[in-house]
N, C-alpha and C. Protein backbone atom coordinates (compact mmCIF):
# COMPACT_ATOMS: atom_id res chain seq x y z
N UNK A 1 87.59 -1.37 -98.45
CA UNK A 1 86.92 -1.57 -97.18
C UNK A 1 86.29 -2.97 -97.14
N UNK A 2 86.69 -3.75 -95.74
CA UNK A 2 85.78 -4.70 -96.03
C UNK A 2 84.20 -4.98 -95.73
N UNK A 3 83.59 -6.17 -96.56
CA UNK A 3 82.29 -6.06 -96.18
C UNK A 3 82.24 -6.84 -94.81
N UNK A 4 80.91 -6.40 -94.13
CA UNK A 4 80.36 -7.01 -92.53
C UNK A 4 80.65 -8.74 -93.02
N UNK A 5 80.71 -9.58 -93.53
CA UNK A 5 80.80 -11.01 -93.76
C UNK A 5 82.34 -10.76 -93.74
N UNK A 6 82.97 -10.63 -94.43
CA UNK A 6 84.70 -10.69 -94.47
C UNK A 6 85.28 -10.04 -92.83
N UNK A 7 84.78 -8.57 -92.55
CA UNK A 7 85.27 -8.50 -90.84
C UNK A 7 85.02 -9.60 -90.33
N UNK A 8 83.60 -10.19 -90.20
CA UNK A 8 82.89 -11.08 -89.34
C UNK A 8 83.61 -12.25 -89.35
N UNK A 9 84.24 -12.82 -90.70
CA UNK A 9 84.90 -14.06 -90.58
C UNK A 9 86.48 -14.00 -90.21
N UNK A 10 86.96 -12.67 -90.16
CA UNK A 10 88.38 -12.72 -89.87
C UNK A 10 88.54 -12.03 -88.37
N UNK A 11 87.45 -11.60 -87.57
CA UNK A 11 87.51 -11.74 -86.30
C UNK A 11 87.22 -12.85 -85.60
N UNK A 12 86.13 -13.69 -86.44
CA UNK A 12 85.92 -14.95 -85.66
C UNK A 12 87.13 -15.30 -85.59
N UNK A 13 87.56 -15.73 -86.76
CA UNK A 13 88.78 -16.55 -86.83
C UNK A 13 90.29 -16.26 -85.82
N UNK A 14 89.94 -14.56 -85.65
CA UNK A 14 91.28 -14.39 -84.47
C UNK A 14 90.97 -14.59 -83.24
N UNK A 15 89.81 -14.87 -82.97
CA UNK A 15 89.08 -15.55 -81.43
C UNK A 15 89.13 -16.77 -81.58
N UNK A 16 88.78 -17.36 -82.71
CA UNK A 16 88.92 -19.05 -82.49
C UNK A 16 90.49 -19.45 -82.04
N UNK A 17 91.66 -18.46 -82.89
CA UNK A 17 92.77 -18.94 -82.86
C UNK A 17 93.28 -18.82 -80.98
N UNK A 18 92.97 -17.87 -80.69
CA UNK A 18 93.16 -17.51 -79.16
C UNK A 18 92.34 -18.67 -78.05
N UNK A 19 91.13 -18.67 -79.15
CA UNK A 19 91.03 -19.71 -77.69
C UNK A 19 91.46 -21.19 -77.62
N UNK A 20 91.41 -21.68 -79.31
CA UNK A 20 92.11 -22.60 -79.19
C UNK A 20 93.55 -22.58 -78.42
N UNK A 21 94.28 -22.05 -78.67
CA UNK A 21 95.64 -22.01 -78.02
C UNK A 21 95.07 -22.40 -76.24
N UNK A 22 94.32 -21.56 -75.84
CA UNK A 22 94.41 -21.42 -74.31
C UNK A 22 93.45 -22.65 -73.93
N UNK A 23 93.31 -23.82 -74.78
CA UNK A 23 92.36 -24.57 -74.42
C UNK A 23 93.29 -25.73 -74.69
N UNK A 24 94.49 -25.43 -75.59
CA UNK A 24 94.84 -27.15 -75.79
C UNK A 24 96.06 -28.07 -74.05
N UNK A 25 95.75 -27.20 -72.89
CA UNK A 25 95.79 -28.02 -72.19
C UNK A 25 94.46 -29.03 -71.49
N UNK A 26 93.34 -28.04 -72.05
CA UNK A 26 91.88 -29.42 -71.73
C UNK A 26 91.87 -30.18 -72.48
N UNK A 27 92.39 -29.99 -73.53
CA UNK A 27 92.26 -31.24 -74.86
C UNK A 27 93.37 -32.38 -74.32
N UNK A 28 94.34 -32.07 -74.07
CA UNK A 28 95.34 -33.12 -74.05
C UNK A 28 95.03 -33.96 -72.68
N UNK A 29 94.53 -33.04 -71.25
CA UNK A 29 94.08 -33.78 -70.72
C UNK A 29 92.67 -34.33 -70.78
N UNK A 30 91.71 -34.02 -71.81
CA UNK A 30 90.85 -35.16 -71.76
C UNK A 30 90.74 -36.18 -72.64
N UNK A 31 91.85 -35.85 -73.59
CA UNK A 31 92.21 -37.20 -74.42
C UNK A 31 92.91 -38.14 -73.23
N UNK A 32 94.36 -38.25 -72.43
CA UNK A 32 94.67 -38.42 -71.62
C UNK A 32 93.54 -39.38 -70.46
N UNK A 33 92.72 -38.89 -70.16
CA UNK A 33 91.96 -39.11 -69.22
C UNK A 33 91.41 -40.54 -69.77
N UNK A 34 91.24 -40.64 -71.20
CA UNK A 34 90.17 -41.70 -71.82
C UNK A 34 91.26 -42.61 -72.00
N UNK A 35 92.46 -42.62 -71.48
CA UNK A 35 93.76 -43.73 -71.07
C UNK A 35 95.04 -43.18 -71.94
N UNK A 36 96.20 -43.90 -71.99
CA UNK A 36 97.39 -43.71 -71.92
C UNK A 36 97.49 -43.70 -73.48
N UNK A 37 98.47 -42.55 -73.81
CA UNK A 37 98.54 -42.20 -75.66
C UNK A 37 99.58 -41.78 -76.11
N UNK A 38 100.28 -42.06 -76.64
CA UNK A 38 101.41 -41.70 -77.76
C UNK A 38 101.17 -40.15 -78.71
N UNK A 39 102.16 -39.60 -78.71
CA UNK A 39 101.68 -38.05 -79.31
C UNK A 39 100.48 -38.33 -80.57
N UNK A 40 101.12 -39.66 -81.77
CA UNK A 40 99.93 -39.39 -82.77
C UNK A 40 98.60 -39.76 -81.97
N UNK A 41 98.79 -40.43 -81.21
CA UNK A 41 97.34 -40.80 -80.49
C UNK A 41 96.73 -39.47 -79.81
N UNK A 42 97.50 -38.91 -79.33
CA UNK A 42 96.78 -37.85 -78.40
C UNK A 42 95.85 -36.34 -79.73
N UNK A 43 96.82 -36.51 -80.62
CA UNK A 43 96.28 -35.99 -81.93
C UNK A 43 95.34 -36.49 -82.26
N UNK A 44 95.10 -37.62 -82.39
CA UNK A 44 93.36 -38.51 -83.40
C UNK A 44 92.38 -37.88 -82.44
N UNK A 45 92.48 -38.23 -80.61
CA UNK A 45 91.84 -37.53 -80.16
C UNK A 45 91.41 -36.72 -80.05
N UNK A 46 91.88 -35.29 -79.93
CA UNK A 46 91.75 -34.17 -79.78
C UNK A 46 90.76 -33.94 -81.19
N UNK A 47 91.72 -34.39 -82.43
CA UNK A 47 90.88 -33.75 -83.27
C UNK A 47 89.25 -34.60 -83.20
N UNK A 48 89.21 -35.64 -82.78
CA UNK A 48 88.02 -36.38 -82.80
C UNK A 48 86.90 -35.60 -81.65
N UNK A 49 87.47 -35.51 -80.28
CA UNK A 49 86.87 -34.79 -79.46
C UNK A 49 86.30 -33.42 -80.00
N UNK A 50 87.29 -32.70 -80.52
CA UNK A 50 86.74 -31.17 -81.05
C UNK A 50 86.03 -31.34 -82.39
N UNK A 51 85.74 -32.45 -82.59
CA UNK A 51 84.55 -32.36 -84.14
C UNK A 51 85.36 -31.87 -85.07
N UNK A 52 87.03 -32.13 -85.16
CA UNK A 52 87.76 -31.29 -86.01
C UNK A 52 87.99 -29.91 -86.02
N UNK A 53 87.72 -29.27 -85.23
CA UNK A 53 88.46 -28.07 -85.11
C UNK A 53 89.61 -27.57 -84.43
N UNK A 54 89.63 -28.46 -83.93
CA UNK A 54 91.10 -28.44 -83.17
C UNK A 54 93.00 -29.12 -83.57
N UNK A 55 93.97 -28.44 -83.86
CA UNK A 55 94.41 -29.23 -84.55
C UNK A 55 95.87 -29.14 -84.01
N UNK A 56 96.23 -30.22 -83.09
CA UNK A 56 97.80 -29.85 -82.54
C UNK A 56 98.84 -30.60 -83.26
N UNK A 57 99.76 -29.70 -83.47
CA UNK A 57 100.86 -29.88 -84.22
C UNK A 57 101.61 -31.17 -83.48
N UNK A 58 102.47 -31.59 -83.97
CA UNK A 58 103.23 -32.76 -82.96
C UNK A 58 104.89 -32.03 -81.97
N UNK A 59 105.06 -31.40 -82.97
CA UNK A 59 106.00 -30.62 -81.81
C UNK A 59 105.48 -29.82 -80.87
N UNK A 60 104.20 -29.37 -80.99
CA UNK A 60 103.54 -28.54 -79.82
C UNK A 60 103.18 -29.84 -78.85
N UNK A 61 102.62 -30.61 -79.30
CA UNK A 61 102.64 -31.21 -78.07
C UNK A 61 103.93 -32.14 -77.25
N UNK A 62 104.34 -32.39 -77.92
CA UNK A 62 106.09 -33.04 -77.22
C UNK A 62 106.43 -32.10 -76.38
N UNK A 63 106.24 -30.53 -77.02
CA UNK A 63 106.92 -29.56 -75.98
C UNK A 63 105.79 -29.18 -74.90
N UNK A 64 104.90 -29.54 -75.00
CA UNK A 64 103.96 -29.54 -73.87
C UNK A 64 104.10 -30.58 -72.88
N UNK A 65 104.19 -31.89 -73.41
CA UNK A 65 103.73 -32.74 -72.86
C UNK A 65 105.15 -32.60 -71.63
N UNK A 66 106.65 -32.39 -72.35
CA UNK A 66 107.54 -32.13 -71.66
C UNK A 66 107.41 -31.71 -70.24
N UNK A 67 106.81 -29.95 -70.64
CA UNK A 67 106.59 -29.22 -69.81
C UNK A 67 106.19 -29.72 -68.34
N UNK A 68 104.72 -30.71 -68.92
CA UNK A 68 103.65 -31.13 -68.03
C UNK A 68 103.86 -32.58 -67.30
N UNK A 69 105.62 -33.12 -67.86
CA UNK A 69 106.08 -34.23 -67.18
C UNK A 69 106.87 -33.57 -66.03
N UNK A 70 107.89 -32.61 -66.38
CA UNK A 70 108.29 -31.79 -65.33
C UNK A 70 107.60 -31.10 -64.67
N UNK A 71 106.32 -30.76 -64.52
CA UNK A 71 105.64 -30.09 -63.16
C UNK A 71 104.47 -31.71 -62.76
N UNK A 72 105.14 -32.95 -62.93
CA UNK A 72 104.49 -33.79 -62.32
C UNK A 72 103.10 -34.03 -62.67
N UNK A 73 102.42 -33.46 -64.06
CA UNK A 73 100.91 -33.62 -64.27
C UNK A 73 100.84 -34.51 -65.05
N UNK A 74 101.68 -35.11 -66.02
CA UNK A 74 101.63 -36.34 -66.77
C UNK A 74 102.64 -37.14 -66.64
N UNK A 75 102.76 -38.31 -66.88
CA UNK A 75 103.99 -39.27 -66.51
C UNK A 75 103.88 -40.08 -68.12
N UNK A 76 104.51 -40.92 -68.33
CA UNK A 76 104.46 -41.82 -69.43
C UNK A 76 105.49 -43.35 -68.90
N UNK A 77 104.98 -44.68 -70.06
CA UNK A 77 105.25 -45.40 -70.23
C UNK A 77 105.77 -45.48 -71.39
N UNK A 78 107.01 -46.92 -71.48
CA UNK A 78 107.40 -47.20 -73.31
C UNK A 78 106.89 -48.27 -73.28
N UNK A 79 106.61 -48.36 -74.05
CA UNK A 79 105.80 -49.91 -75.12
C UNK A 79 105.95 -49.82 -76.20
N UNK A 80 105.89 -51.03 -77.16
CA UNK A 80 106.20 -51.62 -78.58
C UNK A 80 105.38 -50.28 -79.19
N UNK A 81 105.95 -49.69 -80.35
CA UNK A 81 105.74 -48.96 -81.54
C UNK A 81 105.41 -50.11 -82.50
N UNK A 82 104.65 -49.81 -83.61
CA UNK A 82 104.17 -49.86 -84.58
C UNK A 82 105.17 -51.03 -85.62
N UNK A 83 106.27 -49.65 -85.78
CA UNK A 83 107.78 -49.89 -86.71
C UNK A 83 108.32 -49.02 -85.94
N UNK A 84 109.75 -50.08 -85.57
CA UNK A 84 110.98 -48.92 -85.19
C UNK A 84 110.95 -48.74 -83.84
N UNK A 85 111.14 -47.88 -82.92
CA UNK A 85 111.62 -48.05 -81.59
C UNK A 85 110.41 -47.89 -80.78
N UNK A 86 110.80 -47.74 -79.27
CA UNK A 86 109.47 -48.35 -78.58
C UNK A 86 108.73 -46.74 -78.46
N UNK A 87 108.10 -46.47 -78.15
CA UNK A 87 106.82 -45.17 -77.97
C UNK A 87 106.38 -44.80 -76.29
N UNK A 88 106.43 -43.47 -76.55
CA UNK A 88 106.17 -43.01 -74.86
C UNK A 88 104.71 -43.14 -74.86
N UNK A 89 103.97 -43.82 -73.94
CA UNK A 89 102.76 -43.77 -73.79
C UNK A 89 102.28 -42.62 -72.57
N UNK A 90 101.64 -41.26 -72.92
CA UNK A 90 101.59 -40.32 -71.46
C UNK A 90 100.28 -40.79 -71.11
N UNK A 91 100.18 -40.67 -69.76
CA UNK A 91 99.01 -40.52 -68.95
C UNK A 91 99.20 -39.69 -67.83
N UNK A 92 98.02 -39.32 -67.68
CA UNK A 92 97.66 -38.02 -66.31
C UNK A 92 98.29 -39.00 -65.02
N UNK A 93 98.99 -38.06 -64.08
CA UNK A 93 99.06 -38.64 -62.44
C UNK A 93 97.92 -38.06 -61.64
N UNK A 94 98.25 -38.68 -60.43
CA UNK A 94 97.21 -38.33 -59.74
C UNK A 94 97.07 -36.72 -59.60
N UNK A 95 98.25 -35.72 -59.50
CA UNK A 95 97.82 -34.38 -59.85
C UNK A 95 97.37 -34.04 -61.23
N UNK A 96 97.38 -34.45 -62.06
CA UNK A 96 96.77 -34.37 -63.60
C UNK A 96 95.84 -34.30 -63.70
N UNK A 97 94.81 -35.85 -62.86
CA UNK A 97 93.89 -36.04 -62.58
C UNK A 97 93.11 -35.07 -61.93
N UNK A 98 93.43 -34.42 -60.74
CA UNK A 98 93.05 -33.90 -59.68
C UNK A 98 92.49 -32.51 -60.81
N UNK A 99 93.75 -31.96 -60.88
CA UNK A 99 93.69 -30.16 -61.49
C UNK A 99 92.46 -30.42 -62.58
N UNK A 100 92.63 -31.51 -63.57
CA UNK A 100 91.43 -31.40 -64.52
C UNK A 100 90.31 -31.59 -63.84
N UNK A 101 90.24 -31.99 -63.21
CA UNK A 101 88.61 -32.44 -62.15
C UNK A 101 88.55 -30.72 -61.81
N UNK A 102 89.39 -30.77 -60.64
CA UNK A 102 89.05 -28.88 -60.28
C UNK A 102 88.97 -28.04 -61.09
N UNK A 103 89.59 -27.74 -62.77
CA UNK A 103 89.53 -27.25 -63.85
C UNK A 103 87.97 -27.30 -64.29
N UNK A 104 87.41 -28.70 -64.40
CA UNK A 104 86.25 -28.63 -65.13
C UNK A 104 84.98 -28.05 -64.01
N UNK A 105 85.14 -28.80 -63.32
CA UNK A 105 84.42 -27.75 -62.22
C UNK A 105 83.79 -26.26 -61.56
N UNK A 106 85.14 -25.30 -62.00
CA UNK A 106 85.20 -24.53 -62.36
C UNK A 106 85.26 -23.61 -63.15
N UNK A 107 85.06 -24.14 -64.41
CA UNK A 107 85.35 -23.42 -65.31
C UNK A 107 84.51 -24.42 -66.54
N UNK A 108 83.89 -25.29 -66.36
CA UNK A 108 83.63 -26.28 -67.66
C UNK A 108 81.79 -26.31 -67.29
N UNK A 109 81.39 -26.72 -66.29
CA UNK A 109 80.04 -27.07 -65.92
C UNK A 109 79.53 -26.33 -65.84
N UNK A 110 79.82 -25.11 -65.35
CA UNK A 110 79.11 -23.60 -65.00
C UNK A 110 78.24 -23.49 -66.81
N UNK A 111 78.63 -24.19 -67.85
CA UNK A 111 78.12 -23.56 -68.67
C UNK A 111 77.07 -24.71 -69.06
N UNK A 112 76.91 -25.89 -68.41
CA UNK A 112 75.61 -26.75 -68.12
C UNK A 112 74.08 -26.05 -67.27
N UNK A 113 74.84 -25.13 -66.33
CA UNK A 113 73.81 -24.35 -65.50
C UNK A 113 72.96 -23.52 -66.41
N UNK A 114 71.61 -23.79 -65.88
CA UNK A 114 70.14 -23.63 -66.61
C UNK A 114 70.19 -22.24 -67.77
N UNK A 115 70.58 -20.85 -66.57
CA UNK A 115 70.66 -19.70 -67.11
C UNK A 115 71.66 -19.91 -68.39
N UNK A 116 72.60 -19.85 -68.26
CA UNK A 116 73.86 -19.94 -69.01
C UNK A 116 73.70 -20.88 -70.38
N UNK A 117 72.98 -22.05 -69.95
CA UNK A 117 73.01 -22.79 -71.11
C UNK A 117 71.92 -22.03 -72.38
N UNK A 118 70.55 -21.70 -71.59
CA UNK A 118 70.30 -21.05 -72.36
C UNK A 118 70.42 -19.66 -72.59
N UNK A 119 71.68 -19.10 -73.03
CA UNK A 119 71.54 -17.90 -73.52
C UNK A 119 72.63 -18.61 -74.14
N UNK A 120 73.84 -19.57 -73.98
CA UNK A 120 74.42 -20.33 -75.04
C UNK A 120 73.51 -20.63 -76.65
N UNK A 121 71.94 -21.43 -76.24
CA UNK A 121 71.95 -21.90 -77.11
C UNK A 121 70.53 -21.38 -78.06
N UNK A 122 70.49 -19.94 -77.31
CA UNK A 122 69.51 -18.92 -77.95
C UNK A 122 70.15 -17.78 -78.82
């Protein structure tokens, strides 16, 4: 049987994994937002933004970023790479822009509001 510390850390851990997943389209667009990034770039971010807890693979995001060029929310540029061929630089379009604005709005600030914050940080 396990003890209350071992449940406690292997349920956190299946909530962290869930929400990370359902969160790494705010990550990519608010790395994104702070200007135009190449997949390892959009990685330094994310993990820098989330204090390290956040950690996207590079094929997850290629196949995201894909996704989110075909429904028109990110676009990209090529420019000089490092070594070796030139690099897609993505940035948000103006719907990219838009949805994360209405995204945080709804769903991001509400937890700045007085009540809410404090029972967050009690």
């Amino acid at each position: 049987m396990k003890t209350d510390d071992a449940l406690h850390e292997e349920l956190l851990g299946a909530w962290e994994e869930t929400y990370k997943k359902g969160q790494l389209t705010l990550w990519i667009f608010l790395s994104l937002k702070e200007g135009p990034k190449y997949v390892s770039g959009l990685q330094e971010s994310i993990e820098r933004f989330s204090n390290g807890t956040i950690h996207a693979e590079e094929q997850s995001l290629y196949r995201t970023l894909r996704k989110y060029y075909h429904l028109k929310m990110v676009d990209y540029s090529t420019g000089k790479g490092h070594k070796g061929p030139d690099r897609k630089y993505y940035h948000l379009t103006p719907l990219g822009k838009s949805l994360l604005q209405s995204f945080v709005e709804r769903n991001i600030l509400l937890f700045f509001d007085e009540p809410l914050e404090k029972l967050l940080r009690n």
